[in-house]
C-alpha atoms as a PDB file:
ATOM      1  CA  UNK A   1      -0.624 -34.288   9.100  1.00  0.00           C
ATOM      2  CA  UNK A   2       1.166 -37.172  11.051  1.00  0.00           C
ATOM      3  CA  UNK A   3       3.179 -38.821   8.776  1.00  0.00           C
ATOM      4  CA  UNK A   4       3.454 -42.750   9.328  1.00  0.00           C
ATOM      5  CA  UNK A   5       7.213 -42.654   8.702  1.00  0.00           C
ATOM      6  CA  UNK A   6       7.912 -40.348  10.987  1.00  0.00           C
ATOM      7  CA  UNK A   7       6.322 -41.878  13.928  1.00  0.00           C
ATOM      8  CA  UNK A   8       6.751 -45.477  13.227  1.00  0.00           C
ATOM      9  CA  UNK A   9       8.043 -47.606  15.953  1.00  0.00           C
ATOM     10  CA  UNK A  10       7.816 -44.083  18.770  1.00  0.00           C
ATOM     11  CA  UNK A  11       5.848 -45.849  21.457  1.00  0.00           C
ATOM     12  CA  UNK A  12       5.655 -41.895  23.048  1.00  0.00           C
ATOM     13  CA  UNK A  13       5.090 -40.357  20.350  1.00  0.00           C
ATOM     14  CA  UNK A  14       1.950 -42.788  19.333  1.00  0.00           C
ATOM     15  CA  UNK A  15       0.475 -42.814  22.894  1.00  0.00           C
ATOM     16  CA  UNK A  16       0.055 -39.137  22.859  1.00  0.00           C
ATOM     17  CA  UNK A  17      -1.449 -39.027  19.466  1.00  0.00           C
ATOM     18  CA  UNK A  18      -3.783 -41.368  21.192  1.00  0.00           C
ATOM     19  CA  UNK A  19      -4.596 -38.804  24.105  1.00  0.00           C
ATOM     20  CA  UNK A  20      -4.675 -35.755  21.619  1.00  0.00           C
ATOM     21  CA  UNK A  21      -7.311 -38.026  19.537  1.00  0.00           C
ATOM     22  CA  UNK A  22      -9.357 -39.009  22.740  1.00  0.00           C
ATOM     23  CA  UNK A  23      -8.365 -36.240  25.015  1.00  0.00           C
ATOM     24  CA  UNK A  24      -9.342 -35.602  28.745  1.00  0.00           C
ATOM     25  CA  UNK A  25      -7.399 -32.578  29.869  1.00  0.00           C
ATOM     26  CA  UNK A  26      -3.846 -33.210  30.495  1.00  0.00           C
ATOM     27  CA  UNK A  27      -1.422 -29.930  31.247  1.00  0.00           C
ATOM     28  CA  UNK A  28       2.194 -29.275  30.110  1.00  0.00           C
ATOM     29  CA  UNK A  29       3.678 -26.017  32.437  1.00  0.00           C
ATOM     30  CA  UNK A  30       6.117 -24.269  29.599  1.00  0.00           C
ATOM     31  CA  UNK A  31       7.933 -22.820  32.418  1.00  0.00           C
ATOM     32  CA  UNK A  32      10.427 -22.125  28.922  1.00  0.00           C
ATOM     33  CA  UNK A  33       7.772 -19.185  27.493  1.00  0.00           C
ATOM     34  CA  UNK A  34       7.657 -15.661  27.654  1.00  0.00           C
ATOM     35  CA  UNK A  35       4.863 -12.687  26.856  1.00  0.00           C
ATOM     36  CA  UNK A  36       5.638 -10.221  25.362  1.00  0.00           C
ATOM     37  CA  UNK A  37       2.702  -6.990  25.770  1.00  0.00           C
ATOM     38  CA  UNK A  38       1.780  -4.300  23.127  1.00  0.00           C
ATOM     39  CA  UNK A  39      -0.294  -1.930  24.092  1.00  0.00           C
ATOM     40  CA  UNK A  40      -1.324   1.963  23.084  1.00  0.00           C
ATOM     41  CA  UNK A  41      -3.932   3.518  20.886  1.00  0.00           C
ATOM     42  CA  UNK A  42      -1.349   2.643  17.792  1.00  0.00           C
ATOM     43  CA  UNK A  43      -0.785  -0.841  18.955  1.00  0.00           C
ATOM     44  CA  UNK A  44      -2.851  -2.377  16.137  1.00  0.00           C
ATOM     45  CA  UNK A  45      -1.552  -0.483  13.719  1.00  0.00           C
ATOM     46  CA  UNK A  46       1.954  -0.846  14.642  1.00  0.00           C
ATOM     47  CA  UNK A  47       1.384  -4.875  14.218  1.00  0.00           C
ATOM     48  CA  UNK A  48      -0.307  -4.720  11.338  1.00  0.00           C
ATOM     49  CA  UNK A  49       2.664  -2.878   9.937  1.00  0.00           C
ATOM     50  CA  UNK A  50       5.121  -5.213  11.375  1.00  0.00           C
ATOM     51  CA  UNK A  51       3.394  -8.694  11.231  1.00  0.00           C
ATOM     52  CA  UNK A  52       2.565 -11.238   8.474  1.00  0.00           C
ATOM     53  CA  UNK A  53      -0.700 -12.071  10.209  1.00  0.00           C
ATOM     54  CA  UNK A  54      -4.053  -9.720   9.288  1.00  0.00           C
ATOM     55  CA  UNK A  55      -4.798  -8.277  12.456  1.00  0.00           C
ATOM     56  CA  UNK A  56      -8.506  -7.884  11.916  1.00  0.00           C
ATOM     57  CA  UNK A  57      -8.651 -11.030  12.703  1.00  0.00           C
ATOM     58  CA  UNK A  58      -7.030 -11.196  15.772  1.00  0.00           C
ATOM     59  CA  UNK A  59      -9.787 -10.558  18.006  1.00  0.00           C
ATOM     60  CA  UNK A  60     -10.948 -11.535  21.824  1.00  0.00           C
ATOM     61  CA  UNK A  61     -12.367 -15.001  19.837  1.00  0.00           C
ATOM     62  CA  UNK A  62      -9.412 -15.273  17.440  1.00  0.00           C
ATOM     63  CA  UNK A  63      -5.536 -15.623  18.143  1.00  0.00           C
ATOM     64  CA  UNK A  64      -3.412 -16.374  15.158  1.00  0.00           C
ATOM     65  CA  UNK A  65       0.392 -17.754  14.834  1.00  0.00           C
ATOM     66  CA  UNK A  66       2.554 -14.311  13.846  1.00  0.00           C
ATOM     67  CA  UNK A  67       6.131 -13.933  12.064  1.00  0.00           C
ATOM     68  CA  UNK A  68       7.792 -10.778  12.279  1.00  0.00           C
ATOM     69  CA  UNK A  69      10.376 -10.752   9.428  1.00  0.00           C
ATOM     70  CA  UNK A  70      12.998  -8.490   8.108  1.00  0.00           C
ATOM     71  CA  UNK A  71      13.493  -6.685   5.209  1.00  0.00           C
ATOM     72  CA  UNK A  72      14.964  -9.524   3.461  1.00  0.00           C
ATOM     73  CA  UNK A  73      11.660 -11.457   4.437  1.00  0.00           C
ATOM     74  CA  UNK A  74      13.006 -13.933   6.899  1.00  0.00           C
ATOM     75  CA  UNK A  75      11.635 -14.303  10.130  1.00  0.00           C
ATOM     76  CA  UNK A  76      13.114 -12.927  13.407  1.00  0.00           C
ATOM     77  CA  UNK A  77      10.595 -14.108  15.233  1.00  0.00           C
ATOM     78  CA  UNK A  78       7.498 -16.258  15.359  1.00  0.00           C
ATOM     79  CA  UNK A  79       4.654 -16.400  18.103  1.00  0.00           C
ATOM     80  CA  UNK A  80       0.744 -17.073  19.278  1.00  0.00           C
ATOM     81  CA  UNK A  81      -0.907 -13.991  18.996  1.00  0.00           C
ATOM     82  CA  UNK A  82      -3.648 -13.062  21.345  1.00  0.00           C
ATOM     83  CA  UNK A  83      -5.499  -9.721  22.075  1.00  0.00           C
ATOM     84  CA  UNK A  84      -6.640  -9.260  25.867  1.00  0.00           C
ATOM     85  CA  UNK A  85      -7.679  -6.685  27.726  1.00  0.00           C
ATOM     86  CA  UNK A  86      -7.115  -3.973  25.574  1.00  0.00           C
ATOM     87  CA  UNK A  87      -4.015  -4.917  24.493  1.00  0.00           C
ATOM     88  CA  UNK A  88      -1.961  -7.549  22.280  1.00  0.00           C
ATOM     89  CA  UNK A  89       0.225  -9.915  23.837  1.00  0.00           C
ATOM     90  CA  UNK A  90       2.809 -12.368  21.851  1.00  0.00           C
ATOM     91  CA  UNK A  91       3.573 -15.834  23.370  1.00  0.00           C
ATOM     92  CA  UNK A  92       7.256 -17.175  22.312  1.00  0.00           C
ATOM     93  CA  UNK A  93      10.340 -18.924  23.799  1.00  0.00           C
ATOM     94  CA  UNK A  94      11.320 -16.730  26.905  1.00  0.00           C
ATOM     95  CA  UNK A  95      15.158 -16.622  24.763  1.00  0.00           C
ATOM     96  CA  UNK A  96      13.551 -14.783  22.339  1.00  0.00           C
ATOM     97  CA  UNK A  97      11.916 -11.793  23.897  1.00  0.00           C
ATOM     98  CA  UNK A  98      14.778  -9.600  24.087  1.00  0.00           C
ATOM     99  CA  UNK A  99      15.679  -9.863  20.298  1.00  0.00           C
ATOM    100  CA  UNK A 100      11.727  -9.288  19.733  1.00  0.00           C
ATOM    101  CA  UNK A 101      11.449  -6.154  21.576  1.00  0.00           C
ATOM    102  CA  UNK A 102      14.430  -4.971  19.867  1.00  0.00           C
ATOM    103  CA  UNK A 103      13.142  -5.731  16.570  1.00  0.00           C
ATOM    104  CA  UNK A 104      10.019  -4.413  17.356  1.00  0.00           C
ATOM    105  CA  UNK A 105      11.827  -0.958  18.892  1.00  0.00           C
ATOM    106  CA  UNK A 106      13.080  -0.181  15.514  1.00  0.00           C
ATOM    107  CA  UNK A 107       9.451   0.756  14.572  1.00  0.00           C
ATOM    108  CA  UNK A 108       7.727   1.439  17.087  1.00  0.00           C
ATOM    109  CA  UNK A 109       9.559   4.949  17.698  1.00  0.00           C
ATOM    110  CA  UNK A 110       6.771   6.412  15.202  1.00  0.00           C
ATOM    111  CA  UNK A 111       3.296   4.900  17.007  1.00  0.00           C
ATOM    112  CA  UNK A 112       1.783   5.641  20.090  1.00  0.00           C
ATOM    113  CA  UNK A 113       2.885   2.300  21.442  1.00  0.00           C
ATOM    114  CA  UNK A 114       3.912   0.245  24.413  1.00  0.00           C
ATOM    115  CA  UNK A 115       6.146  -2.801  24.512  1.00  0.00           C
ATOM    116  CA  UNK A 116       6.941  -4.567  27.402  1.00  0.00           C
ATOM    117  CA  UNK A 117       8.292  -7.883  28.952  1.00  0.00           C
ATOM    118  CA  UNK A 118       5.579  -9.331  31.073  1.00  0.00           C
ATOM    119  CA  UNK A 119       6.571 -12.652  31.300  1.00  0.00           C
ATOM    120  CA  UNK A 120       7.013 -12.653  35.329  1.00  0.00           C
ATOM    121  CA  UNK A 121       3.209 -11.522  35.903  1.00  0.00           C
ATOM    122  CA  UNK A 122       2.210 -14.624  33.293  1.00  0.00           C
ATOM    123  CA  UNK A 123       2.438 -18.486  33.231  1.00  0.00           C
ATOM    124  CA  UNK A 124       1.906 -20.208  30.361  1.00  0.00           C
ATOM    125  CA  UNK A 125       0.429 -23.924  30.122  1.00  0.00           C
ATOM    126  CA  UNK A 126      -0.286 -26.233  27.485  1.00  0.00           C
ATOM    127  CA  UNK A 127      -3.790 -28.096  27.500  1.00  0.00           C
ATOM    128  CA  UNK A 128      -4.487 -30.658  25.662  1.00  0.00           C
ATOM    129  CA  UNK A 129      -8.166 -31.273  25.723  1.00  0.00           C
ATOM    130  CA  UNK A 130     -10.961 -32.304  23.396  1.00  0.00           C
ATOM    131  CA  UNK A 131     -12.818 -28.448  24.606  1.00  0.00           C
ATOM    132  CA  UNK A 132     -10.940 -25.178  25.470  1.00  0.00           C
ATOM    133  CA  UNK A 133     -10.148 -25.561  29.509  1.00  0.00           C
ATOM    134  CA  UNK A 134     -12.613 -23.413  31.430  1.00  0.00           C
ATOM    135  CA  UNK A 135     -10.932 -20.049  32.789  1.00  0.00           C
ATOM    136  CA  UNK A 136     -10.945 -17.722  35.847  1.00  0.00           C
ATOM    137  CA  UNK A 137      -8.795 -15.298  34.332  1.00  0.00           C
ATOM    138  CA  UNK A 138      -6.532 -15.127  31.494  1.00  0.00           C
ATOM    139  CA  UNK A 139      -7.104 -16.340  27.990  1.00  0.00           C
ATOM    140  CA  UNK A 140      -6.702 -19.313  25.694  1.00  0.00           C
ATOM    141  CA  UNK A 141      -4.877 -19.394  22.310  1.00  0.00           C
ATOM    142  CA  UNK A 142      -5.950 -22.548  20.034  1.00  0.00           C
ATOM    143  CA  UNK A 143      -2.822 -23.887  18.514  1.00  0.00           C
ATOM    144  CA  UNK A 144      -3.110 -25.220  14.753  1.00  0.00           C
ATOM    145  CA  UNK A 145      -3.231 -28.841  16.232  1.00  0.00           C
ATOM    146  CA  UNK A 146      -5.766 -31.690  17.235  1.00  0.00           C
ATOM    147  CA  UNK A 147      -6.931 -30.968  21.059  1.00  0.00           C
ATOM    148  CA  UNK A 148      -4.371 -28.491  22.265  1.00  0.00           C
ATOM    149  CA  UNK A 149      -4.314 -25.116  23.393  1.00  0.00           C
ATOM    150  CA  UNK A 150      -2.602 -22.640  25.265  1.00  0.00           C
ATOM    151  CA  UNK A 151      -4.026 -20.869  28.678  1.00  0.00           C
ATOM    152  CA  UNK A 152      -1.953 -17.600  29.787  1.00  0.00           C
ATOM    153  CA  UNK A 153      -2.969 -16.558  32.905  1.00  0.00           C
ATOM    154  CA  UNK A 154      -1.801 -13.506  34.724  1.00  0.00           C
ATOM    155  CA  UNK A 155      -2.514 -15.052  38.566  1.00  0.00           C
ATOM    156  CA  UNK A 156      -0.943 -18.393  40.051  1.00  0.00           C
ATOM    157  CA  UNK A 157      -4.231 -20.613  38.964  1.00  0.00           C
ATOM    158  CA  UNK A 158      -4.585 -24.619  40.219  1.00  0.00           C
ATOM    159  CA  UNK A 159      -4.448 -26.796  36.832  1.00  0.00           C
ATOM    160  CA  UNK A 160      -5.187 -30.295  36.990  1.00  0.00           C
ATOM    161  CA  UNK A 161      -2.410 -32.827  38.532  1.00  0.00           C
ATOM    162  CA  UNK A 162      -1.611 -34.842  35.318  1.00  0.00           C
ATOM    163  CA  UNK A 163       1.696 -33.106  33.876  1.00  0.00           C
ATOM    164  CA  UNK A 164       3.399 -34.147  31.336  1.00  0.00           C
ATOM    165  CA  UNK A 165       6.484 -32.952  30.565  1.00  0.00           C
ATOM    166  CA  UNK A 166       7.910 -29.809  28.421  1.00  0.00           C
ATOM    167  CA  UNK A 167       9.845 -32.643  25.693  1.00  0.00           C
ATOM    168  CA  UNK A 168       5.835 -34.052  25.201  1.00  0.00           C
ATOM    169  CA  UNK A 169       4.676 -31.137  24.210  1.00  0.00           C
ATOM    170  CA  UNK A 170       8.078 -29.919  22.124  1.00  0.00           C
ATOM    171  CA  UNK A 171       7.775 -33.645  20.322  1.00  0.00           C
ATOM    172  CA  UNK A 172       4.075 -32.614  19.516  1.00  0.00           C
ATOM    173  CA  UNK A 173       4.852 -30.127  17.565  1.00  0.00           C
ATOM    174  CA  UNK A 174       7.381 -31.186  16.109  1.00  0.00           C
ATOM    175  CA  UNK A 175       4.981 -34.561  14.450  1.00  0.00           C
ATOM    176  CA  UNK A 176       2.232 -32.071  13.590  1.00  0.00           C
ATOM    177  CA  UNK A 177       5.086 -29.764  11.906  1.00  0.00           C
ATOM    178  CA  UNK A 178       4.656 -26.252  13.984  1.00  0.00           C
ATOM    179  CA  UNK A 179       8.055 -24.821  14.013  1.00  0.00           C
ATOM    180  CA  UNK A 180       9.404 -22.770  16.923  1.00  0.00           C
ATOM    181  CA  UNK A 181      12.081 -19.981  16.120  1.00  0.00           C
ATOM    182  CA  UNK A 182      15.201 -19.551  18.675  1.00  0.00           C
ATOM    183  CA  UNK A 183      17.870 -16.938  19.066  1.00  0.00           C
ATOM    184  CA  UNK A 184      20.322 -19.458  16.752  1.00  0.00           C
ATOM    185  CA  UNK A 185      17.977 -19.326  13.813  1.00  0.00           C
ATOM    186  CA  UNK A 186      16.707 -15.849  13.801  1.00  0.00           C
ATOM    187  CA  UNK A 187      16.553 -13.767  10.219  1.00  0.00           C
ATOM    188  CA  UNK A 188      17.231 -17.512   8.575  1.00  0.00           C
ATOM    189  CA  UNK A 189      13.904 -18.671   7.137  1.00  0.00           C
ATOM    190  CA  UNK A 190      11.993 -17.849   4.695  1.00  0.00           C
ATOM    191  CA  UNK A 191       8.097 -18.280   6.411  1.00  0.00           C
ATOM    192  CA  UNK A 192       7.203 -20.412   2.307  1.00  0.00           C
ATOM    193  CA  UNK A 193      10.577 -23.073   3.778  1.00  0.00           C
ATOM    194  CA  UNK A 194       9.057 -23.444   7.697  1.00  0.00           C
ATOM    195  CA  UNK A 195       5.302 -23.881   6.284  1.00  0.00           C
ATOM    196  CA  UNK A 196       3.607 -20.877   7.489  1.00  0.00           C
ATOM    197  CA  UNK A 197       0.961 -20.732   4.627  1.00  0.00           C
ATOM    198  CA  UNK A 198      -0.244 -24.024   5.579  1.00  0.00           C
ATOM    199  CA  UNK A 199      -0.367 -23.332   9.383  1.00  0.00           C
ATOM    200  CA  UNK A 200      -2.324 -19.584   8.715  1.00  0.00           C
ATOM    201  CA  UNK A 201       0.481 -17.559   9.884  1.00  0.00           C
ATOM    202  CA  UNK A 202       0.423 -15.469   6.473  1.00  0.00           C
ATOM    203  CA  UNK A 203      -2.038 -13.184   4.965  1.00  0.00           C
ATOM    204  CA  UNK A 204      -1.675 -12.596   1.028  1.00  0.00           C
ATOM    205  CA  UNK A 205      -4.798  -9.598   1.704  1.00  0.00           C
ATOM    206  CA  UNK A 206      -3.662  -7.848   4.524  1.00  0.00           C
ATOM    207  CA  UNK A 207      -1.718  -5.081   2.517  1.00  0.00           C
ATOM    208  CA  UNK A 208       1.952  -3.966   3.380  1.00  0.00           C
ATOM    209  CA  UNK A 209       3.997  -4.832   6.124  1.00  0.00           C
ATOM    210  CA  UNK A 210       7.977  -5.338   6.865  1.00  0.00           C
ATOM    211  CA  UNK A 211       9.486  -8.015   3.838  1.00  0.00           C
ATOM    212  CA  UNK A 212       5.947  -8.762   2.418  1.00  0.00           C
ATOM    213  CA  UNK A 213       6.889  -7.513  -1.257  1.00  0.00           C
ATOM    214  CA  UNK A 214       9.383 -10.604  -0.839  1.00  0.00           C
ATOM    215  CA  UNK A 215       7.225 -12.928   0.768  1.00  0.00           C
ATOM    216  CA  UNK A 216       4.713 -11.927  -1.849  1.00  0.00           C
ATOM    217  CA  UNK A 217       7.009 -12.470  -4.418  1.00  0.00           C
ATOM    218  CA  UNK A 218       7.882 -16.172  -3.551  1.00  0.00           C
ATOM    219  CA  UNK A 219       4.015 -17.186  -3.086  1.00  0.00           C
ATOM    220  CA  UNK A 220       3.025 -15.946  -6.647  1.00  0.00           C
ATOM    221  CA  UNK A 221       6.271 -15.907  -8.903  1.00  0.00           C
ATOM    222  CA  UNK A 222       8.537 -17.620  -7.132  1.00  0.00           C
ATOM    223  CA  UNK A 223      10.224 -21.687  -6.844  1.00  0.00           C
ATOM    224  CA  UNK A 224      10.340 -22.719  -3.283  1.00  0.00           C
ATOM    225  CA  UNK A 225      13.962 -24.248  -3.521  1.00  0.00           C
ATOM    226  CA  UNK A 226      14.061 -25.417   0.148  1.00  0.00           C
ATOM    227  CA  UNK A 227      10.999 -27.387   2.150  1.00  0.00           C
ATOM    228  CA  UNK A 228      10.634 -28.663   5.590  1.00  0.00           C
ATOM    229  CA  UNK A 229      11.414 -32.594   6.457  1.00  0.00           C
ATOM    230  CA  UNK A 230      10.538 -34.507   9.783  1.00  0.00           C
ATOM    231  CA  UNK A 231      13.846 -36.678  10.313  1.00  0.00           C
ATOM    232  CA  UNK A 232      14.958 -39.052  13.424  1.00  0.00           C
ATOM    233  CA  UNK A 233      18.295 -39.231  14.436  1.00  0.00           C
ATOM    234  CA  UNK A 234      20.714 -41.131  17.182  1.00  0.00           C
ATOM    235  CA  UNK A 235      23.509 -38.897  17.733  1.00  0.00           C
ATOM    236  CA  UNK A 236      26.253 -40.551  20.920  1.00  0.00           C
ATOM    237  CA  UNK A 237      28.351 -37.443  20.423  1.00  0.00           C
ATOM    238  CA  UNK A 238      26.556 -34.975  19.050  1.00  0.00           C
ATOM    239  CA  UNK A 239      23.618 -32.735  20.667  1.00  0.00           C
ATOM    240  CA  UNK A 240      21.541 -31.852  17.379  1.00  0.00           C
ATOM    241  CA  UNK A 241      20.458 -27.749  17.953  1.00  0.00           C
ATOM    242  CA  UNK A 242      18.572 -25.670  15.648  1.00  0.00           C
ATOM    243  CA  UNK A 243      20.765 -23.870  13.379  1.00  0.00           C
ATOM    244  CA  UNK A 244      22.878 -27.021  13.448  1.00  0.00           C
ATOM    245  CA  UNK A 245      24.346 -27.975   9.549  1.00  0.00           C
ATOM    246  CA  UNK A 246      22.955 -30.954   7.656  1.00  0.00           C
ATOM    247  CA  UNK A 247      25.090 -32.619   5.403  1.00  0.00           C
ATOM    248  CA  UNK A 248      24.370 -34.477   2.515  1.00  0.00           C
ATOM    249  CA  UNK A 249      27.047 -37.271   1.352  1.00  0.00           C
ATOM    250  CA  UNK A 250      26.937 -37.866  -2.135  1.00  0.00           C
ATOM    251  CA  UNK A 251      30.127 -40.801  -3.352  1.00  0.00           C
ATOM    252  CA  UNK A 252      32.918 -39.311  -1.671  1.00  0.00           C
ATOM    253  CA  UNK A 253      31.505 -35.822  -0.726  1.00  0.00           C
ATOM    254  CA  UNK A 254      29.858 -34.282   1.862  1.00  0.00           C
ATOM    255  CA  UNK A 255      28.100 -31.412   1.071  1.00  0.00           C
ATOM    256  CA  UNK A 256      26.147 -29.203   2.808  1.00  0.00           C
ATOM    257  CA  UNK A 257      22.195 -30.156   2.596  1.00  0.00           C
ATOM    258  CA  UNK A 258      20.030 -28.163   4.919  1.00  0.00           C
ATOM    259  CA  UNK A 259      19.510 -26.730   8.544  1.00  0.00           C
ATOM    260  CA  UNK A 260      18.130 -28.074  11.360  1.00  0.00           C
ATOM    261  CA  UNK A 261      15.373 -25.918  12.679  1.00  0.00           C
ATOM    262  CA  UNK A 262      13.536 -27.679  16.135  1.00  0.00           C
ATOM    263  CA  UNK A 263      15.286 -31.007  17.494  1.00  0.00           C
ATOM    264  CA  UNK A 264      13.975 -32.666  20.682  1.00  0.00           C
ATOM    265  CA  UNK A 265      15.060 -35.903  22.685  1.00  0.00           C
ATOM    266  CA  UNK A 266      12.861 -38.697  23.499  1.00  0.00           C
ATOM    267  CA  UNK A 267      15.195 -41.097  25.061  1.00  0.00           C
ATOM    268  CA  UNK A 268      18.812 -40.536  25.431  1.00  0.00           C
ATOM    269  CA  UNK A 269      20.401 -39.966  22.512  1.00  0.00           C
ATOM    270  CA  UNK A 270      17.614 -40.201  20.674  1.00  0.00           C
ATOM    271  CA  UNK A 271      15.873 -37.227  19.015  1.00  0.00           C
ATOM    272  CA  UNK A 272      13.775 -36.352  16.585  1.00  0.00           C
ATOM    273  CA  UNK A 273      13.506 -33.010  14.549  1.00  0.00           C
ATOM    274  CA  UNK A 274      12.361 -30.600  11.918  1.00  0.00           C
ATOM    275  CA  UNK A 275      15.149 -29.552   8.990  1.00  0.00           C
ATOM    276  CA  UNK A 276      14.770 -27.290   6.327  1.00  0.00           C
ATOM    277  CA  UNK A 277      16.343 -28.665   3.393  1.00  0.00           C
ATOM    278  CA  UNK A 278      17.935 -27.487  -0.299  1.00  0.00           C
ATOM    279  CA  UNK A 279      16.267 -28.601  -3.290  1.00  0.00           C
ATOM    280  CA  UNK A 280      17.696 -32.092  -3.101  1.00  0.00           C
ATOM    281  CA  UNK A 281      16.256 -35.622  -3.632  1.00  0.00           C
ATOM    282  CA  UNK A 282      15.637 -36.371   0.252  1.00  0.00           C
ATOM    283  CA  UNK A 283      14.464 -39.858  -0.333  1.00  0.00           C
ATOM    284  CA  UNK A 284      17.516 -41.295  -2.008  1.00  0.00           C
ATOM    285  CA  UNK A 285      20.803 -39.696  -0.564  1.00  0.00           C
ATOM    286  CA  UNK A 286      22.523 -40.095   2.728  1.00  0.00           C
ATOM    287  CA  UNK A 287      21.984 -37.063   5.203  1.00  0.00           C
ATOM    288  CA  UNK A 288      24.200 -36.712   8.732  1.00  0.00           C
ATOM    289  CA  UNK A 289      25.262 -33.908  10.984  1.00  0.00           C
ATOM    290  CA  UNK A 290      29.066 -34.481  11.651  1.00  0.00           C
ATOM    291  CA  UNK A 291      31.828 -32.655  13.954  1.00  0.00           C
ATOM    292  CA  UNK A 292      35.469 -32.857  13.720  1.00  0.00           C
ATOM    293  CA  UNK A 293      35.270 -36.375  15.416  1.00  0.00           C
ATOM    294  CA  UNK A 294      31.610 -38.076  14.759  1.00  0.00           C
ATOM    295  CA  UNK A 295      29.331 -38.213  11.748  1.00  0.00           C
ATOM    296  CA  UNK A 296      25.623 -39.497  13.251  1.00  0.00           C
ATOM    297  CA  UNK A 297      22.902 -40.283  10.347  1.00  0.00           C
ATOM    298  CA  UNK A 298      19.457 -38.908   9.534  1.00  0.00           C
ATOM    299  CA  UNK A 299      16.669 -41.760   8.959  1.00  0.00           C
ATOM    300  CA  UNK A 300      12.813 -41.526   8.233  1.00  0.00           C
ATOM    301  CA  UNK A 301      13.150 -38.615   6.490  1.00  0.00           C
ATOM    302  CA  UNK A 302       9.521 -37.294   5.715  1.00  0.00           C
ATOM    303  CA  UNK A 303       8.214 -34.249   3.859  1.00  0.00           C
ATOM    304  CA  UNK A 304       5.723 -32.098   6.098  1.00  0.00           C
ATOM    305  CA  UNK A 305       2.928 -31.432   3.893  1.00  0.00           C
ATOM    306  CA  UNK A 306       0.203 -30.019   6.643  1.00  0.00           C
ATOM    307  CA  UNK A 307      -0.591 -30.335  10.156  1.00  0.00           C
ATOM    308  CA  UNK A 308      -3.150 -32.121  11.646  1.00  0.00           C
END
C-alpha cells in the first residue's frame, strides 16, 4: 500500500502511480538483472528443499517471489521465480548470481541437478501494463504490484519505444515496499523484518526447507523486534547504500537505529529508501546516516504495512 507520507510532494513518484493505475504498456530494460537456470529431474526437489516458497505452486501459470536463507534463517538471496521449459529459472540483481550459485552448490551436490548462469542468452524487461504483454517467446512473471510485470525472453525481441528508466522502476518498488537483496546485505534479514509474508514469498505448509524451523519459530512464537520503514532523505555528502547504518539521536547520543536495505535517487541528492529498523518509536526520534564529516537526516518516515 502507497503510503501518503511517503509520496507526498514526489511529482515522479505520483505520475507513475498514475500510469500504473491507468496503464498503457510502458517498458523499463533492467539491463542490471541476471537468470539464474535450474534444471534436472531433482530440480524441484532441490528448491523445495532450499526455498521458502511451496513449489507446487510454481507452475507454467504461477511464478512466485523466493528467499533462499541460511541456517540462521536470513536470506542470502531473494528472486522471481518462474518455471519454463522444463526447467526453473530465478530472476535477481546480475551482482547476486555468483553468491546464489554458490549457495545453492552447497546442496545441490546430493540431487540430480543443474545450475547455471544464463543471464547472456536472456534480457529482462519490466512492463507495466493494465494486461500481461503478449509474447513470442519467453515468459512473464507478475510482480506483487498494480500493472507490472516482468517478460524474460531468451531472443533479442522489439518492445515498444516508451522507456523509462531503471531508477522508475527501482523507485516503484521501493513505494509499493518489494525489497531487493544485494551482495552488501546478504545473510542480514530476517524474511518477518523485509515483509515477505505479506508479499507471498513464504509458505507456513510447505514442510522443511534450509532455516524454516527459525522462520517458523518467529511467525508463531516469536516478537518481530525490527519492521520495515519507507524514509526520504537529502544526503550532499553522503551516497545512502543498502547495508548503510541508521542512526538514531536520542539528547546527546547517537545510537545505532536500523539498516538501510534499497535506496534510490530521484533527483540529485535526493533519494528515497527502504530501512529496516530496531524496535524503536520511529515517529518521534531523530534518525540520520552520518560519516566522519556529515550527518544528513531521515524525514517521512512511514511503516510499510502491505503492497499495493
Amino acid at each position: 500500500m502507497f503510503s501518503s507520507r511517503f509520496l507526498h510532494g514526489n511529482i515522479i513518484i505520483l505520475d507513475w502511480i498514475k500510469i500504473t493505475m491507468n496503464a498503457n504498456t510502458i517498458t523499463v530494460p533492467l539491463t542490471d538483472n541476471g537468470v539464474l537456470k535450474v534444471s534436472g529431474t531433482d530440480a524441484k526437489k532441490f528448491l523445495q528443499g532450499q526455498l521458502t516458497c511451496n513449489m507446487d505452486e510454481i507452475t507454467t501459470k504461477e511464478s512466485r517471489l523466493a528467499a533462499h536463507c541460511n541456517r540462521e534463517g536470513r536470506i542470502i538471496s531473494l528472486f522471481y521465480l518462474a518455471y519454463f521449459q522444463e526447467a526453473y529459472y530465478c530472476v535477481m540483481p546480475f551482482s547476486m548470481i555468483a553468491l546464489t550459485l554458490a549457495a545453492f552448490k552447497k546442496y545441490a551436490v546430493f540431487y540430480n541437478v543443474s545450475l547455471t548462469d544464463v543471464s547472456e542468452h536472456f534480457s529482462v524487461v519490466g512492463y507495466v501494463s493494465e494486461k500481461a504483454p503478449a509474447i513470442n517467446n519467453g515468459f512473464i512473471i507478475k510482480i506483487p504490484s498494480k500493472n507490472r510485470y516482468l517478460y524474460i525472453s531468451d531472443t533479442i525481441s522489439h518492445h515498444p519505444t516508451n522507456h523509462l528508466s531503471i531508477n522508475s522502476w527501482r523507485l516503484l518498488d521501493i513505494a509499493n515496499g518489494i525489497p531487493t537483496i544485494y551482495p552488501e546485505i546478504s545473510a542480514v534479514f530476517l524474511p518477518h523484518e523485509i515483509n515477505l509474508i505479506q508479499l507471498n514469498a513464504i509458505s507456513f505448509d510447505k514442510g522443511c526447507y534450509t532455516g524454516q524451523e527459525i522462520i517458523a519459530r518467529m511467525h508463531y512464537r516469536g516478537k518481530l523486534k525490527k519492521q520495515l520503514y519507507h524514509a526520504h532523505i537529502i544526503c550532499h555528502a553522503i551516497i545512502p547504500i543498502p547495508g548503510f547504518h541508521v542512526y538514531q539521536q536520542k539528547d546527546r547520543a547517537i545510537l545505532l537505529a536500523g539498516m538501510i536495505v534499497n535506496a534510490c535517487p530521484q533527483e540529485k541528492d535526493n533519494y528515497y529508501t527502504l530501512i529496516v529498523l530496531n524496535d524503536i518509536d520511529a515517529d518521534n526520534c531523530e534518525l540520520l546516516l552520518k560519516n566522519d564529516q556529515t550527518i544528513c537526516f531521515f524525514h517521512d518516515i512511514t511503516l510499510v504495512s502491505s503492497t499495493a
